[in-house]
Protein backbone atom coordinates (compact mmCIF):
# COMPACT_ATOMS: atom_id res chain seq x y z
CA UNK A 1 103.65 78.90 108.17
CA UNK A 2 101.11 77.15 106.01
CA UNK A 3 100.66 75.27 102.26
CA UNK A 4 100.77 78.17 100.17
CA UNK A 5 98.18 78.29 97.69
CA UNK A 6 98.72 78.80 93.90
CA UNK A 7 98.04 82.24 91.85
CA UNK A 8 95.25 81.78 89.94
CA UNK A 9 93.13 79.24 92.62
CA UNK A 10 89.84 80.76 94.44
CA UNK A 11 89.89 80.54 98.35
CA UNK A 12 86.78 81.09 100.61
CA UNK A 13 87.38 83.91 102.90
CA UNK A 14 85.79 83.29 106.23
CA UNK A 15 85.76 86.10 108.90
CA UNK A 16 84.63 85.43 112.56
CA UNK A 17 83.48 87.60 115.15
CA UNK A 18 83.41 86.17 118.68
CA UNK A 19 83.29 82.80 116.83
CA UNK A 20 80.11 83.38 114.99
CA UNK A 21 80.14 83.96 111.00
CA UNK A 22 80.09 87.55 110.24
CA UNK A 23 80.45 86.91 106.41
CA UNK A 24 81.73 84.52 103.91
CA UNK A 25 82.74 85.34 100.05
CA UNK A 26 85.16 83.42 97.58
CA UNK A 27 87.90 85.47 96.08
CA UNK A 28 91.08 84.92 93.71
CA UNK A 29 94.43 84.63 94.76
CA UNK A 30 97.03 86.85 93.54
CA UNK A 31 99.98 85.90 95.28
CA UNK A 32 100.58 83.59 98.52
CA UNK A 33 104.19 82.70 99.76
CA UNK A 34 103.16 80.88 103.21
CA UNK A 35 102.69 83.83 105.41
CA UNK A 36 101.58 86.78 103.31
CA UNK A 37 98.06 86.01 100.87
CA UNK A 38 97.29 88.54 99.13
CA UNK A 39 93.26 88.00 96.98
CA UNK A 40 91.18 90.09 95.10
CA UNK A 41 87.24 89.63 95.45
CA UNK A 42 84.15 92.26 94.42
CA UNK A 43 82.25 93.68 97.88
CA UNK A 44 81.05 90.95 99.19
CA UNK A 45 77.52 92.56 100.52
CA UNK A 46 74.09 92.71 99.30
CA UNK A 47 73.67 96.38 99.27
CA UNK A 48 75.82 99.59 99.80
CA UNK A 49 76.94 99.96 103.01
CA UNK A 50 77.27 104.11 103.23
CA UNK A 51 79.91 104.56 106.36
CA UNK A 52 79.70 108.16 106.66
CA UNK A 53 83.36 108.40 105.79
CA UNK A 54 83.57 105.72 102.70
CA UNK A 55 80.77 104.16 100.77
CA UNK A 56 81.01 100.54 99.92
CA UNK A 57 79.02 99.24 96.75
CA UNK A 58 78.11 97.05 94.18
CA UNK A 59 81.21 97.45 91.68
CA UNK A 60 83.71 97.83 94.18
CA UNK A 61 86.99 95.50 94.10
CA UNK A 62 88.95 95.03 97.36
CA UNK A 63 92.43 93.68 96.98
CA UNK A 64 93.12 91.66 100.48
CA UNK A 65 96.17 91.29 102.57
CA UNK A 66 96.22 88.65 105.01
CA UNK A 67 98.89 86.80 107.56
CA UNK A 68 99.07 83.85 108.56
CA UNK A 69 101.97 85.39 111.06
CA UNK A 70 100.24 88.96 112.14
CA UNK A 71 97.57 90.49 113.69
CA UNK A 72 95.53 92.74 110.98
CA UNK A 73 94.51 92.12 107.37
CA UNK A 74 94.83 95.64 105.04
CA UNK A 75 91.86 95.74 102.14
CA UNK A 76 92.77 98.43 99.54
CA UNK A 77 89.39 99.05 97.96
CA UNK A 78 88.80 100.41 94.46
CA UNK A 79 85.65 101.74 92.33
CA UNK A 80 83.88 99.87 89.64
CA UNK A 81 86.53 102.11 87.68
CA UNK A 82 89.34 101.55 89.63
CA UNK A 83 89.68 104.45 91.27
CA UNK A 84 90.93 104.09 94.88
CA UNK A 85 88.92 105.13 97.70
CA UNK A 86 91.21 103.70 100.50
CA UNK A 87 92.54 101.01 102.43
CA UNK A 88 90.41 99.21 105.36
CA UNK A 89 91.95 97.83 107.92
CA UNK A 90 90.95 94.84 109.98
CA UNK A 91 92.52 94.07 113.17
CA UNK A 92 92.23 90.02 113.65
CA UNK A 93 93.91 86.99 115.26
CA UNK A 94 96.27 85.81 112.61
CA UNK A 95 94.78 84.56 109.54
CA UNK A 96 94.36 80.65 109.98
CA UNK A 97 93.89 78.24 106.43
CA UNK A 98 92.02 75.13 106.69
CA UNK A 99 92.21 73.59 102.94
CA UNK A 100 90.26 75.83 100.54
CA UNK A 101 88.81 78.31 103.83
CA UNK A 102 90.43 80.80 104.79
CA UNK A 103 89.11 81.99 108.54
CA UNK A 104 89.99 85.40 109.86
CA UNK A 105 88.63 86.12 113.35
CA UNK A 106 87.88 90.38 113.61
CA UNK A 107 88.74 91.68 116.84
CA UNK A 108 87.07 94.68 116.64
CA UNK A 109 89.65 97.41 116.02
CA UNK A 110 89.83 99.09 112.50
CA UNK A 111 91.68 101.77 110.84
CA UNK A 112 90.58 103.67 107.58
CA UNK A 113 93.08 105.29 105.72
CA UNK A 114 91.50 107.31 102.75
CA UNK A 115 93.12 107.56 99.20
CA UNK A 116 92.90 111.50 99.32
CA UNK A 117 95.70 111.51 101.67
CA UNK A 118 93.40 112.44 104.99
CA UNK A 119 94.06 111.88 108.50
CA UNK A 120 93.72 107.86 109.07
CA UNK A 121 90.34 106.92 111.30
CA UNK A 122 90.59 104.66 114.29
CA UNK A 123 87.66 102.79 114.29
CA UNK A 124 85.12 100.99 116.93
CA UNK A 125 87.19 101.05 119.75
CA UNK A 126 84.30 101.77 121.85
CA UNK A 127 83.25 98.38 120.77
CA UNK A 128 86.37 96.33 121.07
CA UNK A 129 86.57 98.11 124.65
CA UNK A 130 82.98 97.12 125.37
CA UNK A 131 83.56 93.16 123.85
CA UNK A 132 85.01 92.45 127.58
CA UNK A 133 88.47 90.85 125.41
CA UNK A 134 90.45 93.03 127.48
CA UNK A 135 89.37 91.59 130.58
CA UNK A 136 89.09 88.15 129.35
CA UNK A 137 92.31 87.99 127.13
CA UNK A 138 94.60 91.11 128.34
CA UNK A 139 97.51 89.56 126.32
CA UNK A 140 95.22 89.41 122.88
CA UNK A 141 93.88 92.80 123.67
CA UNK A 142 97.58 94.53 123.94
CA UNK A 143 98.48 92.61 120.91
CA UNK A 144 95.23 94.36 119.02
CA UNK A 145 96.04 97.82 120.32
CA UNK A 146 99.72 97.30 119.29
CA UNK A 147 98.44 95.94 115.62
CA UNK A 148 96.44 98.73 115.33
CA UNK A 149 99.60 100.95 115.97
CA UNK A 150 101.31 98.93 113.63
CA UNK A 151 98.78 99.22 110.94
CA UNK A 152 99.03 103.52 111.23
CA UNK A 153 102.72 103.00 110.89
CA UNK A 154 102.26 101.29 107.50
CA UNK A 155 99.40 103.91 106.76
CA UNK A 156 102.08 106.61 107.26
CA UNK A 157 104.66 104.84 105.02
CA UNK A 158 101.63 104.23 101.78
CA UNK A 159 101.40 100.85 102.79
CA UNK A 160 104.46 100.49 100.65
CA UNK A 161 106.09 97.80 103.26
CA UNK A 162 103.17 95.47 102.94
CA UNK A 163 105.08 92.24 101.91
């Protein structure tokens, strides 16, 4: 898959929309066997970002899954006490390293699943309908819908099967 990186080194965690930089923040790695990196960084943003269904804020510590193999990244996210509040859910192109960067390209599509054990939210698929991929790339855009299928299936199961 790729050069693993060691526990314990920082990687820069890239994420792309449409090939533009939607955000860039350094976090630790926890654990990284060629396909599966899994990092821990604080909320990358400026200010709290109030959903409607989650609030994101200063304090808050998001442990990151990524693949270097599958279509979606899962982000459990945790208080300044360490208190869960849920998982986010990115559907993405497969999570691509290029020496200490690692660049994950969003494709819209996102699932929250909430720590109190309520219904899973699909997310801005108005927008990924509205991006045009599915015209452009039909064979991307079935492979998002089918990741975002596959990411309520590990919802369902606690995200137990996440390795």
């Amino acid at each position: 898959m790729g050069q693993a990186l060691a526990v314990g080194d920082r990687v820069e965690v890239l994420l792309l929309k449409e090939d533009r930089e939607k955000i860039r923040y350094t976090a630790d790695v926890l654990a990284d066997d060629g396909a599966h990196l899994v990092v821990r960084a604080p909320w990358a943003g400026t200010q709290a970002r109030d959903f409607g269904f989650v609030r994101f804020e200063q304090g808050d510590v998001f442990t990151e899954h990524f693949w270097r193999d599958r279509w979606y990244a899962v982000k459990e996210v945790r208080d300044a006490s360490g208190v869960r509040k849920g998982w986010y859910c990115d559907v993405t192109r497969p999570a691509v390293q290029r020496g200490g960067v690692l660049e994950v390209v969003d494709l819209d599509l996102d699932l929250w699943v909430p720590a109190d054990g309520g219904a899973p939210l699909r997310l801005d698929e108005d927008e990924f309908l509205a991006s045009g991929l599915t015209e452009r790339e039909p064979d991307t855009a079935a492979r998002a819908w089918q990741a975002l299928d596959e990411l309520a299936e590990l919802a369902a199961g606690g995200f137990a099967d996440l390795g």
